[in-house]
PDB file of N, CA and C in Angstrom:
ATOM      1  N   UNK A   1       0.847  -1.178   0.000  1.00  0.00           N
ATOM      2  CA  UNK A   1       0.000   0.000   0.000  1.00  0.00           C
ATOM      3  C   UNK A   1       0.889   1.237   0.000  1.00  0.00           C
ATOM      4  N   UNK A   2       0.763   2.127  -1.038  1.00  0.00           N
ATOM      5  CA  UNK A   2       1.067   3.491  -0.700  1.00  0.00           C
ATOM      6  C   UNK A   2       0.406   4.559  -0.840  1.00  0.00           C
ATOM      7  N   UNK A   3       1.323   5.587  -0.223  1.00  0.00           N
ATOM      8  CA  UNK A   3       0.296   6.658   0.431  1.00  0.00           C
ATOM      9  C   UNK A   3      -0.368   7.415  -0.542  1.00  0.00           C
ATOM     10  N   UNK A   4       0.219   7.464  -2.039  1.00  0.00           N
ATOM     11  CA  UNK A   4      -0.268   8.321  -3.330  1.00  0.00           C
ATOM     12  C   UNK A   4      -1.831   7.772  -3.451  1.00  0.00           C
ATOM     13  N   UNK A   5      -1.913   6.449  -3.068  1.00  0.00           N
ATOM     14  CA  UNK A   5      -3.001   5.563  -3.415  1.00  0.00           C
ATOM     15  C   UNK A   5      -4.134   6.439  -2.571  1.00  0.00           C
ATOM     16  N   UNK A   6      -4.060   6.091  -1.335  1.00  0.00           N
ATOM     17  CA  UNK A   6      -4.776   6.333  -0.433  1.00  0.00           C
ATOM     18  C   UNK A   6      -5.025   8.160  -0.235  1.00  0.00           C
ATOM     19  N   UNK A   7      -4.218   8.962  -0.631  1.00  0.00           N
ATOM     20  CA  UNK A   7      -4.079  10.305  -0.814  1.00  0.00           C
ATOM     21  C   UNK A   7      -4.591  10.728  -1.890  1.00  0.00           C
ATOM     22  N   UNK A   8      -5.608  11.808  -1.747  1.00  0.00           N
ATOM     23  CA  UNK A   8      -6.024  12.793  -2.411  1.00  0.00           C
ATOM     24  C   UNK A   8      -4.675  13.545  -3.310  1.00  0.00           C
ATOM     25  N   UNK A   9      -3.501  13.819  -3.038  1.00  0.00           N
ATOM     26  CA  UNK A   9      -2.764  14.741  -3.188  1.00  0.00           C
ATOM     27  C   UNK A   9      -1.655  13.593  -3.332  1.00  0.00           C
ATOM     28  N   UNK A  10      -0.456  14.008  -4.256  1.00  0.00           N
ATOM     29  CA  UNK A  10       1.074  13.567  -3.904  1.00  0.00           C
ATOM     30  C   UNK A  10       1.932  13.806  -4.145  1.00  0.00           C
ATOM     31  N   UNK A  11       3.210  14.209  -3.484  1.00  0.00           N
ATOM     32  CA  UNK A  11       4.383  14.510  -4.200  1.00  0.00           C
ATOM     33  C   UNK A  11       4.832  15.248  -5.150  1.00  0.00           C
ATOM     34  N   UNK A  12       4.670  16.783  -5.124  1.00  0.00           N
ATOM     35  CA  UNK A  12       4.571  17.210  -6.113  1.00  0.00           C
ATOM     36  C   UNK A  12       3.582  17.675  -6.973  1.00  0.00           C
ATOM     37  N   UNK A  13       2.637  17.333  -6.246  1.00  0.00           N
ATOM     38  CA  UNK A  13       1.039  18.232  -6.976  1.00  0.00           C
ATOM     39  C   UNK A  13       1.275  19.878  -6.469  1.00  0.00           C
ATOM     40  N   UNK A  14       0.272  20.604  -7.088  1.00  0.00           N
ATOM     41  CA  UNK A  14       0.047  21.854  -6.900  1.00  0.00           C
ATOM     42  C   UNK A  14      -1.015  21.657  -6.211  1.00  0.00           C
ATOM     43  N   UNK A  15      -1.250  22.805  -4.972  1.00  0.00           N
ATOM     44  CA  UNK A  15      -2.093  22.532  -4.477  1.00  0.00           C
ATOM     45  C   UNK A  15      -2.631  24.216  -3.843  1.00  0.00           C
ATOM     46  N   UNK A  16      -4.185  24.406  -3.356  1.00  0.00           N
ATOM     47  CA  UNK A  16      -4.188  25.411  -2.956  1.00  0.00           C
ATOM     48  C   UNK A  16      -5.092  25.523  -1.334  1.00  0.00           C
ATOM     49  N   UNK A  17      -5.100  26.339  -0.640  1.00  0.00           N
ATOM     50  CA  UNK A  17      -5.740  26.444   0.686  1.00  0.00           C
ATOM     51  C   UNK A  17      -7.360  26.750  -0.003  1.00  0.00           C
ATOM     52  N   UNK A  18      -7.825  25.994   0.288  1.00  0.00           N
ATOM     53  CA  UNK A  18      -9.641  26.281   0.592  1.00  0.00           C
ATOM     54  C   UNK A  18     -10.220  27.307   1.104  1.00  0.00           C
ATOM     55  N   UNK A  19      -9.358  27.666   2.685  1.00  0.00           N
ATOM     56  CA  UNK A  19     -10.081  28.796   3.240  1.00  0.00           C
ATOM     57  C   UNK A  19      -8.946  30.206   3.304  1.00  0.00           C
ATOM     58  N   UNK A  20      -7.481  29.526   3.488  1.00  0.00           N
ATOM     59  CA  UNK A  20      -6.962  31.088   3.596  1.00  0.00           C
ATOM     60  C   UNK A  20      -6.375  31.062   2.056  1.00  0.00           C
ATOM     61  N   UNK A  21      -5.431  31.991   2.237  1.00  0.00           N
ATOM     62  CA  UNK A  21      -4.960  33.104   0.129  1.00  0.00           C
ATOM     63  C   UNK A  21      -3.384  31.904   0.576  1.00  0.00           C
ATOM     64  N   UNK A  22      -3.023  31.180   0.094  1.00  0.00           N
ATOM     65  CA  UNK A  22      -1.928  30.423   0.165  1.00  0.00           C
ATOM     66  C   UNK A  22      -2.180  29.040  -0.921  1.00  0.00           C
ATOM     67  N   UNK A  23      -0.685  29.423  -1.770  1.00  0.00           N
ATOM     68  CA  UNK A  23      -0.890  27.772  -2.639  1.00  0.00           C
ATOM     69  C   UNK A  23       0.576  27.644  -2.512  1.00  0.00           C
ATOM     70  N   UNK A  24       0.737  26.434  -2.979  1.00  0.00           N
ATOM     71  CA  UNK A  24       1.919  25.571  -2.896  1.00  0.00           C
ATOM     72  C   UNK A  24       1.827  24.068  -3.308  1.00  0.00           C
ATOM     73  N   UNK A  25       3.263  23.323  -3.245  1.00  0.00           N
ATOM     74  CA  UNK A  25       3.401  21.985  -3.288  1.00  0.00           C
ATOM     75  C   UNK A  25       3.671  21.622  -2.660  1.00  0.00           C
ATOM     76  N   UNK A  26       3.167  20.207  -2.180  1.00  0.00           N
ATOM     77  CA  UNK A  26       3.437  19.198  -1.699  1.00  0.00           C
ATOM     78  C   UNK A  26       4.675  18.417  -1.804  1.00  0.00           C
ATOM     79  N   UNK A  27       5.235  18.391  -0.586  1.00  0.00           N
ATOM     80  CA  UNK A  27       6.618  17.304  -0.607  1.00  0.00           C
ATOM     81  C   UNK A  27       6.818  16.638   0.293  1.00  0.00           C
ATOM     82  N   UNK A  28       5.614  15.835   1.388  1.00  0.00           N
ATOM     83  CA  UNK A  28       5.732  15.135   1.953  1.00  0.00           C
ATOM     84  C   UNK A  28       3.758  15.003   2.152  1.00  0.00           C
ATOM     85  N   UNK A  29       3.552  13.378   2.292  1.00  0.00           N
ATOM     86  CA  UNK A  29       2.755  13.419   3.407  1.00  0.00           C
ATOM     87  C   UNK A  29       1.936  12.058   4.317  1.00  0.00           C
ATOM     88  N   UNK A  30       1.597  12.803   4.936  1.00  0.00           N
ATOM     89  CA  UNK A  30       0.854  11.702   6.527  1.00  0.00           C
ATOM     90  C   UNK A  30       0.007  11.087   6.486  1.00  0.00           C
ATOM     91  N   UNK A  31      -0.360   9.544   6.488  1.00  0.00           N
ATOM     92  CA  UNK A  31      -1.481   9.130   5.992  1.00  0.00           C
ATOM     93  C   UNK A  31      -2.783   9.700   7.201  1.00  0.00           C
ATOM     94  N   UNK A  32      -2.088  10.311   8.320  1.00  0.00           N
ATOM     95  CA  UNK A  32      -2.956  10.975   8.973  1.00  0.00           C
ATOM     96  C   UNK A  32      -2.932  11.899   9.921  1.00  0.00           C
ATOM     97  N   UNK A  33      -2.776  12.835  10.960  1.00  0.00           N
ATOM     98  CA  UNK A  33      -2.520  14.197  11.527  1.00  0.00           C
ATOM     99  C   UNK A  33      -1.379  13.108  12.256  1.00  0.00           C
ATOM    100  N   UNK A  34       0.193  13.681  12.163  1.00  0.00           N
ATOM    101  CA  UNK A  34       1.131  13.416  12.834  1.00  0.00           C
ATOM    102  C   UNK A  34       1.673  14.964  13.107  1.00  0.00           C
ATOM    103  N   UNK A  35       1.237  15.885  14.010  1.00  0.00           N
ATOM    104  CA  UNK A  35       1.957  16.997  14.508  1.00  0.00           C
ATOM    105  C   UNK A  35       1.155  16.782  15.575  1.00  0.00           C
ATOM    106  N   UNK A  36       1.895  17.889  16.403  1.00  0.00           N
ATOM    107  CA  UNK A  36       1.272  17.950  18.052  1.00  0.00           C
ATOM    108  C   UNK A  36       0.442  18.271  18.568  1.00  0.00           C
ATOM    109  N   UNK A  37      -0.265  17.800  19.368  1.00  0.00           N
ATOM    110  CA  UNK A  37      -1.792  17.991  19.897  1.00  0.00           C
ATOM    111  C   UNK A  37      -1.953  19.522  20.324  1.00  0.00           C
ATOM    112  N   UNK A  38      -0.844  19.991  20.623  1.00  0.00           N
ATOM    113  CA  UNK A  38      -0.734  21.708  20.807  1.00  0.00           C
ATOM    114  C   UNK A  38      -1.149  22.834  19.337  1.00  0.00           C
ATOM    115  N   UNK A  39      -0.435  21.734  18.616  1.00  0.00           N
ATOM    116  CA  UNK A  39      -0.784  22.782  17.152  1.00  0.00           C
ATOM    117  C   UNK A  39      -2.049  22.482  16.851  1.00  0.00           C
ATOM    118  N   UNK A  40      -2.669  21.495  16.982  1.00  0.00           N
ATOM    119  CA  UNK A  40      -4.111  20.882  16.506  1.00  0.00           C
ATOM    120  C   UNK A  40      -5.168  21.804  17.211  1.00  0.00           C
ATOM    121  N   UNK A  41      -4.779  21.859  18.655  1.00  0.00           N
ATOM    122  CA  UNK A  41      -5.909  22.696  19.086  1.00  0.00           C
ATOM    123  C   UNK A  41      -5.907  23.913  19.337  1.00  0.00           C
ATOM    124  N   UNK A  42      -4.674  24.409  19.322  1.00  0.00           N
ATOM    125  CA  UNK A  42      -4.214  26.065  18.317  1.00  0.00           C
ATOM    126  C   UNK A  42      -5.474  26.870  17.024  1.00  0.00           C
ATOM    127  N   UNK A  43      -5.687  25.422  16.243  1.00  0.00           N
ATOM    128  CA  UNK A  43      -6.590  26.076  15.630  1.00  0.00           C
ATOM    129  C   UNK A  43      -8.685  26.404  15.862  1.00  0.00           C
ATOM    130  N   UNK A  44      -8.900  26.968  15.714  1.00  0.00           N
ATOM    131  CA  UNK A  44     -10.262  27.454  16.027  1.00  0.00           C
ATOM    132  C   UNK A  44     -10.989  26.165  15.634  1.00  0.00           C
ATOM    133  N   UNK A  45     -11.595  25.771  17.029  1.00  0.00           N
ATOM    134  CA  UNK A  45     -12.375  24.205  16.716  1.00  0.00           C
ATOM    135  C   UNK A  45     -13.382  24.751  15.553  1.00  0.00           C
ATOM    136  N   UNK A  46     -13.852  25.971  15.159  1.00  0.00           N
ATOM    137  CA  UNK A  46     -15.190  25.811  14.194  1.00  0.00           C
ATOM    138  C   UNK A  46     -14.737  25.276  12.768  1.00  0.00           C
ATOM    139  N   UNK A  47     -13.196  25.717  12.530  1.00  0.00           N
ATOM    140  CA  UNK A  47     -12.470  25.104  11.621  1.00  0.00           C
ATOM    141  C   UNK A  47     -11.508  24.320  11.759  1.00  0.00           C
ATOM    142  N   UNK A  48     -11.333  23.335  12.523  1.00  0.00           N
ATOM    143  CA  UNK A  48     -10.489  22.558  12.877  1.00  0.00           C
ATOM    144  C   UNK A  48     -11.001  21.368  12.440  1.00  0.00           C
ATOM    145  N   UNK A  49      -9.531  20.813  11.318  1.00  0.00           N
ATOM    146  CA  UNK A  49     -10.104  19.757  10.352  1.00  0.00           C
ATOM    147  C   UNK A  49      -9.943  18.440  11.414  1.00  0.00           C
ATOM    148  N   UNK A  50     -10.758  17.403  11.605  1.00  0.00           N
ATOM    149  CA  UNK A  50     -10.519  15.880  11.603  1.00  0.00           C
ATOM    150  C   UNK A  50      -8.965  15.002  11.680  1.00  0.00           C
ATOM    151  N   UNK A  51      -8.529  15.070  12.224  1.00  0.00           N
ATOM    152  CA  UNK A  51      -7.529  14.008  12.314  1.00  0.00           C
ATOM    153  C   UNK A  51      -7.396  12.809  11.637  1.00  0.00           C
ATOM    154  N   UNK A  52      -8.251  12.419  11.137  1.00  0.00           N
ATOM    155  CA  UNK A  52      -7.874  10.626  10.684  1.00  0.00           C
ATOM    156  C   UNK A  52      -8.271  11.074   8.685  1.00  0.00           C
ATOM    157  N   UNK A  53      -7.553  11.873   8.624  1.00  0.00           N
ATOM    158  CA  UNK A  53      -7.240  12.032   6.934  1.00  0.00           C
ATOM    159  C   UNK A  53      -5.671  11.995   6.904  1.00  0.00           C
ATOM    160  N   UNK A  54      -5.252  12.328   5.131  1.00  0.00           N
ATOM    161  CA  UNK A  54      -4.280  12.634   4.757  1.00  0.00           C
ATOM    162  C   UNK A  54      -3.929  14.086   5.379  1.00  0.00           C
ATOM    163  N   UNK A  55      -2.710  14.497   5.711  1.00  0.00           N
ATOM    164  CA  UNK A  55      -2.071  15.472   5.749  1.00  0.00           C
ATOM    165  C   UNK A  55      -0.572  15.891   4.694  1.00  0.00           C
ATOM    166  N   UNK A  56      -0.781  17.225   4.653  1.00  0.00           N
ATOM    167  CA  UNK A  56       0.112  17.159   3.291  1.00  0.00           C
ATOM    168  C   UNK A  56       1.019  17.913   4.047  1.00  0.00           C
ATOM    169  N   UNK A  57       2.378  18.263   3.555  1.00  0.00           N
ATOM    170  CA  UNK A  57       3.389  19.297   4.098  1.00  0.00           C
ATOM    171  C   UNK A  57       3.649  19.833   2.778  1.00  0.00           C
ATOM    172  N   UNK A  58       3.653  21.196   2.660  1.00  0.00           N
ATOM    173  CA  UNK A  58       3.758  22.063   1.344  1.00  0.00           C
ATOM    174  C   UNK A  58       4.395  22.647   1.477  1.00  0.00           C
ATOM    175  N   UNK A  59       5.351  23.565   0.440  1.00  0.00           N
ATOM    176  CA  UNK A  59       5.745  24.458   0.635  1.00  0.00           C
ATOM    177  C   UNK A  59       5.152  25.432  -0.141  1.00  0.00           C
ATOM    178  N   UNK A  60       4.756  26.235   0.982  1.00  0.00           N
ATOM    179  CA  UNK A  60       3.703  27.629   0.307  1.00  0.00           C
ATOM    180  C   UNK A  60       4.021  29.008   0.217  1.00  0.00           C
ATOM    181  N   UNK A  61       3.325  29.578  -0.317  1.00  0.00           N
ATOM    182  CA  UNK A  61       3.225  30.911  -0.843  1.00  0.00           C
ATOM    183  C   UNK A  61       1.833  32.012  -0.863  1.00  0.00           C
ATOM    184  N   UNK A  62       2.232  32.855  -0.565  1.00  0.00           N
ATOM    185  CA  UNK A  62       1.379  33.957  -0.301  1.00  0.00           C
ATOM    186  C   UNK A  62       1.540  35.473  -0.971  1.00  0.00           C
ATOM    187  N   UNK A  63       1.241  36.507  -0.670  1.00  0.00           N
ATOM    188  CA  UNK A  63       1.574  37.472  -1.682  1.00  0.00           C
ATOM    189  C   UNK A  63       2.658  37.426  -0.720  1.00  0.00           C
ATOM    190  N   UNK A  64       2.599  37.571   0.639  1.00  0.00           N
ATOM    191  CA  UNK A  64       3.954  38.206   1.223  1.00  0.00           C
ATOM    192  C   UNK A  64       4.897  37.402   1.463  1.00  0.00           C
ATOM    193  N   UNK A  65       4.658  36.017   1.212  1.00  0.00           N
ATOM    194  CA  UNK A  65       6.126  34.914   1.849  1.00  0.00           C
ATOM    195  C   UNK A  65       6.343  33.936   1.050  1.00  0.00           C
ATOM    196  N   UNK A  66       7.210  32.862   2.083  1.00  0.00           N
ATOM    197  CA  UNK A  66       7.306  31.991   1.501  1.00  0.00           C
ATOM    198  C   UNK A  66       7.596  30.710   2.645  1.00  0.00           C
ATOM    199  N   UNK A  67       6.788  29.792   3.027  1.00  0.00           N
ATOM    200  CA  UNK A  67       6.720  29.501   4.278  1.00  0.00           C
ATOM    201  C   UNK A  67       6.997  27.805   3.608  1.00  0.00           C
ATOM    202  N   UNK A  68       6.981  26.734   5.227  1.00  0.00           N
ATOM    203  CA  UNK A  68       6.074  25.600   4.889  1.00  0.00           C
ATOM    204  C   UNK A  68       4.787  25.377   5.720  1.00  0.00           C
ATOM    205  N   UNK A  69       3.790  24.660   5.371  1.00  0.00           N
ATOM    206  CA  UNK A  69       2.817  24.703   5.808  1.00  0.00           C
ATOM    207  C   UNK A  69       2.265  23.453   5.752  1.00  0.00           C
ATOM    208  N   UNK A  70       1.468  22.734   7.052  1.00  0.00           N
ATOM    209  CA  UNK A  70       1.311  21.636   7.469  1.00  0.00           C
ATOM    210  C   UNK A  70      -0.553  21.698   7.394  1.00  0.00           C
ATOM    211  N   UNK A  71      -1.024  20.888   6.061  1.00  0.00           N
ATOM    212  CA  UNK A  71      -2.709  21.170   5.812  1.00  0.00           C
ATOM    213  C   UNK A  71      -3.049  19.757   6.016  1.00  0.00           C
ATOM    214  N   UNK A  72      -4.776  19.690   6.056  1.00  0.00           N
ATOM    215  CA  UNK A  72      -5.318  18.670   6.357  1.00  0.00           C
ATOM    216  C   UNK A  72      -5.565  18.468   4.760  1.00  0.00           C
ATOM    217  N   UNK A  73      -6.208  17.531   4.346  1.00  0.00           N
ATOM    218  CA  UNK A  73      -7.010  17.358   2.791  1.00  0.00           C
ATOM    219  C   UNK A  73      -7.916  17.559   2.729  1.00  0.00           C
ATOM    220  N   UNK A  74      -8.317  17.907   3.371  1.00  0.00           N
ATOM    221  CA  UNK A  74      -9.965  18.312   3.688  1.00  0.00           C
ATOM    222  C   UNK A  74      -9.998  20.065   3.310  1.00  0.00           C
ATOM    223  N   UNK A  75      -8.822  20.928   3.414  1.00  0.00           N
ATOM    224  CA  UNK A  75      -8.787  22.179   3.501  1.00  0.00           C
ATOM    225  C   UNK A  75      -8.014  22.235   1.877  1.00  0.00           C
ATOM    226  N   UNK A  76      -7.233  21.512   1.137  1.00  0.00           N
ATOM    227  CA  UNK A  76      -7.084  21.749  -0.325  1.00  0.00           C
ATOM    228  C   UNK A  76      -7.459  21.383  -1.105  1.00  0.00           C
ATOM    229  N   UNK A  77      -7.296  22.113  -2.112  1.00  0.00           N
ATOM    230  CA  UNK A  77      -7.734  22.147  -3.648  1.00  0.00           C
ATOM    231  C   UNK A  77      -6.644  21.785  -4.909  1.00  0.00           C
ATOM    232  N   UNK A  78      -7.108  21.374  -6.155  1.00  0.00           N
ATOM    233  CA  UNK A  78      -5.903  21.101  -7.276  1.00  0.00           C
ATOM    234  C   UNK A  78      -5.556  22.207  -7.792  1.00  0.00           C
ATOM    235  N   UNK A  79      -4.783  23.097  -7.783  1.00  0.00           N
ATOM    236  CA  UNK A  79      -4.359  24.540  -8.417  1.00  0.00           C
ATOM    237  C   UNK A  79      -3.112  24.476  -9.336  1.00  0.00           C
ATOM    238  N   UNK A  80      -3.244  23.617 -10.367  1.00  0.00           N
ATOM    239  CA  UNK A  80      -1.895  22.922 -11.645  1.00  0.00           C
ATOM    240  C   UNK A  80      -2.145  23.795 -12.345  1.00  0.00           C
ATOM    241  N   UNK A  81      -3.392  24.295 -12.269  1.00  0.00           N
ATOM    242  CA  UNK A  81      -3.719  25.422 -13.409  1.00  0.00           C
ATOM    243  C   UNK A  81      -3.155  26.802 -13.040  1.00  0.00           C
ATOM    244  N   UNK A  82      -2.559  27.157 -12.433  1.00  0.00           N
ATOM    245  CA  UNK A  82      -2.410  28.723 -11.834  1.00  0.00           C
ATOM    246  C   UNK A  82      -1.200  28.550 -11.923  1.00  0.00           C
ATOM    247  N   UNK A  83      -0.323  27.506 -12.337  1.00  0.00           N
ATOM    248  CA  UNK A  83       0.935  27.423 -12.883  1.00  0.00           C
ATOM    249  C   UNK A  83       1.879  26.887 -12.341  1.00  0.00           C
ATOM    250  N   UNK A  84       3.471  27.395 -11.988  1.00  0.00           N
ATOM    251  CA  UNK A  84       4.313  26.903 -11.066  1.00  0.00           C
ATOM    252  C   UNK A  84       4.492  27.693  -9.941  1.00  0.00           C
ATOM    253  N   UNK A  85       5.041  27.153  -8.623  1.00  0.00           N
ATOM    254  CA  UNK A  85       4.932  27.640  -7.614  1.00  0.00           C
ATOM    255  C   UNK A  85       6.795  28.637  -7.629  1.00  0.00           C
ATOM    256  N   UNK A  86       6.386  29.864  -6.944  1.00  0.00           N
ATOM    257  CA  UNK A  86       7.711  30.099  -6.953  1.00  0.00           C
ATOM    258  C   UNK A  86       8.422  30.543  -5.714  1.00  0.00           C
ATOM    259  N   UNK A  87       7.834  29.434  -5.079  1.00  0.00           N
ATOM    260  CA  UNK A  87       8.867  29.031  -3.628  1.00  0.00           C
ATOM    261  C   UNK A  87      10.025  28.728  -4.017  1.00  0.00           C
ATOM    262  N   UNK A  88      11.081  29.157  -3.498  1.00  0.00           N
ATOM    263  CA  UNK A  88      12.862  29.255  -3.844  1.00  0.00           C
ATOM    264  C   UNK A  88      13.445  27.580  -3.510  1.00  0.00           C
ATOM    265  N   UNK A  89      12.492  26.865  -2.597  1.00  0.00           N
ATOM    266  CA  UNK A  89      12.857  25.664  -1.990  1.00  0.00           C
ATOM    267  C   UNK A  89      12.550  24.281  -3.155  1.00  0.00           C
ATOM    268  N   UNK A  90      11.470  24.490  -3.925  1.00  0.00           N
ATOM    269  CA  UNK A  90      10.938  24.306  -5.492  1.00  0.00           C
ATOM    270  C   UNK A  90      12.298  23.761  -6.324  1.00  0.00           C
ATOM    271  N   UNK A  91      13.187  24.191  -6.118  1.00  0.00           N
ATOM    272  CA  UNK A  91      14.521  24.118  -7.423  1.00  0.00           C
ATOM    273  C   UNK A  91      15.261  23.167  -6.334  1.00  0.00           C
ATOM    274  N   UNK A  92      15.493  23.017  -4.756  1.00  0.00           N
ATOM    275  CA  UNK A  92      15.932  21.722  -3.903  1.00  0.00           C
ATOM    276  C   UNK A  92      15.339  20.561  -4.341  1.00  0.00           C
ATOM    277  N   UNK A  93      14.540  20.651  -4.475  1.00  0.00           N
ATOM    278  CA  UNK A  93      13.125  19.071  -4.405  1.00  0.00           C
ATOM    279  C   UNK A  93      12.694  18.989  -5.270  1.00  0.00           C
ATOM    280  N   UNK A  94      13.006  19.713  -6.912  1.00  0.00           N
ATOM    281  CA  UNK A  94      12.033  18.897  -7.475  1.00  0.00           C
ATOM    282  C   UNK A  94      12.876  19.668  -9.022  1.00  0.00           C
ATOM    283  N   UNK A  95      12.662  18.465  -9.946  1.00  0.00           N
ATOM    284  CA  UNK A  95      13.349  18.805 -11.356  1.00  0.00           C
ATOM    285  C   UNK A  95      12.932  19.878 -12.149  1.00  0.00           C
ATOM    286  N   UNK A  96      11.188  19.754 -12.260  1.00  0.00           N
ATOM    287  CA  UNK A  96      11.067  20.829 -12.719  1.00  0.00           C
ATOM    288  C   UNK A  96       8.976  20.700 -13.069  1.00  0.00           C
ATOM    289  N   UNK A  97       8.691  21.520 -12.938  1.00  0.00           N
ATOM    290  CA  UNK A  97       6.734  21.705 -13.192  1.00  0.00           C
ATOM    291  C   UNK A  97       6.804  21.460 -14.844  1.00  0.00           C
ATOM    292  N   UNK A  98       5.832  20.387 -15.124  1.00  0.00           N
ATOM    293  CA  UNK A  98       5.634  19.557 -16.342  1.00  0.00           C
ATOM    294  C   UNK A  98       4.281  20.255 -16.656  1.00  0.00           C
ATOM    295  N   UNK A  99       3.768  21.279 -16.469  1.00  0.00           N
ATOM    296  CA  UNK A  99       2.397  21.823 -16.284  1.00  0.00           C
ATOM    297  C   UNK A  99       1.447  21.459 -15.570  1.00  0.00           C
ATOM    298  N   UNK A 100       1.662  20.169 -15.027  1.00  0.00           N
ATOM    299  CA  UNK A 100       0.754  19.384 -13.924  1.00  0.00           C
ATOM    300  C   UNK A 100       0.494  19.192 -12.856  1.00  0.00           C
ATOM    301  N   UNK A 101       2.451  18.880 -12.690  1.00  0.00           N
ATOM    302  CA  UNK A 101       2.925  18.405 -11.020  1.00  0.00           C
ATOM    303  C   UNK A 101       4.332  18.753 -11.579  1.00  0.00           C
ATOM    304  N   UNK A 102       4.757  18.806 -10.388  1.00  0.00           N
ATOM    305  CA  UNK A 102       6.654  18.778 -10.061  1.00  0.00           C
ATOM    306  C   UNK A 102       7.084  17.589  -9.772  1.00  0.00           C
ATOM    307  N   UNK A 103       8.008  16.974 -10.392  1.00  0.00           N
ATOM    308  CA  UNK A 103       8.557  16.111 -10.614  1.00  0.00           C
ATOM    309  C   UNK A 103       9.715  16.227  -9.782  1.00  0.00           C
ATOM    310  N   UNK A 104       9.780  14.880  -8.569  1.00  0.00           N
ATOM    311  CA  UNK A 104      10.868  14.962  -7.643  1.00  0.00           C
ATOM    312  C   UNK A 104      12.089  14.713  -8.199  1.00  0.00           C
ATOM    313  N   UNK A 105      13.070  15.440  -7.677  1.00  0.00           N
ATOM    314  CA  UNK A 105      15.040  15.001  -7.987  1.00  0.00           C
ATOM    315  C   UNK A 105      15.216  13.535  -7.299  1.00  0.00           C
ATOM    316  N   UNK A 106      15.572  12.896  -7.678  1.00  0.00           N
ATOM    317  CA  UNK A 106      15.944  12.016  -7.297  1.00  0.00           C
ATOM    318  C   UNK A 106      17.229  11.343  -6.396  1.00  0.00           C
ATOM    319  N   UNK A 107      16.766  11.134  -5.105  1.00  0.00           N
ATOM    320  CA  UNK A 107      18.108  10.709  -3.870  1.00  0.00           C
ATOM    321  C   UNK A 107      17.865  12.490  -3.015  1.00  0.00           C
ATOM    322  N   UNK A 108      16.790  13.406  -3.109  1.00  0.00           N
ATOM    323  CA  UNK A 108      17.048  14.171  -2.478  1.00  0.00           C
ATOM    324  C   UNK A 108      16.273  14.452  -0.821  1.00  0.00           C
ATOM    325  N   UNK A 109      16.766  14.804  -0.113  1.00  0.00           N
ATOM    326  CA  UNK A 109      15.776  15.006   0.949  1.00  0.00           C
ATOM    327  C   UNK A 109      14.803  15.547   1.014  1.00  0.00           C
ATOM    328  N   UNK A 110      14.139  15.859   2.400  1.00  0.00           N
ATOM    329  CA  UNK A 110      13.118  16.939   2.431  1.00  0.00           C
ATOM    330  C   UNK A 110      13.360  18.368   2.828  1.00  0.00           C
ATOM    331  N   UNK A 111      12.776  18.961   2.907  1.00  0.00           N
ATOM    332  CA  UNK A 111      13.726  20.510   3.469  1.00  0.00           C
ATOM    333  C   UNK A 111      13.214  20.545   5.293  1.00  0.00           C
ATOM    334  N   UNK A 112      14.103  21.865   5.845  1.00  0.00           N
ATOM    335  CA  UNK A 112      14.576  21.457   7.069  1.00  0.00           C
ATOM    336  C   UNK A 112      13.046  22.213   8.045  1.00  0.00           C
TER     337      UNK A 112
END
């Protein structure tokens, strides 16, 4: 079994936030909430996604930054269409946006 299967999202998809202004890619993810029960309930229970989904780790973008960001699947969307992402971390992890998805380098890590 792998996780692409069972995941909405993988490796290199484009992806976008549902509720806040942030898109990015994916370069890792959880077949279900693995961060800390502190960050989980950090967020406002009226929007506080479910635990027993996929979780993605992205690296995202906003008008003002350039962050990573830890989403449920429940909160993204497919955004391949709005083009390539131009997070600086993008050219570490991945060969290059085929118009679809980003295509991982191969033997490389994840970022820190």
């Amino acid at each position: 079994m792998t996780l692409e299967r069972d995941a909405k999202f993988g490796i290199g998809d484009v992806v976008r936030h549902r509720l806040f202004p942030f898109r990015g890619v994916v370069f890792d993810v959880d077949p279900e909430f693995a961060n800390t029960e502190e960050w989980w309930q950090a967020i406002p229970e009226a929007i506080r996604p479910a635990k027993e989904q996929p979780f993605y780790h992205v690296l995202a973008e906003n008008e003002d930054s350039f962050y990573t960001a830890y989403v449920s699947e429940q909160n993204l969307l497919p955004d391949a269409r709005s083009g390539p992402v131009k997070h600086p971390q993008t050219r570490e992890l991945f060969e290059r946006f085929d118009g679809e998805r980003y295509r991982m380098k191969t033997g490389e890590m994840k970022p820190n």
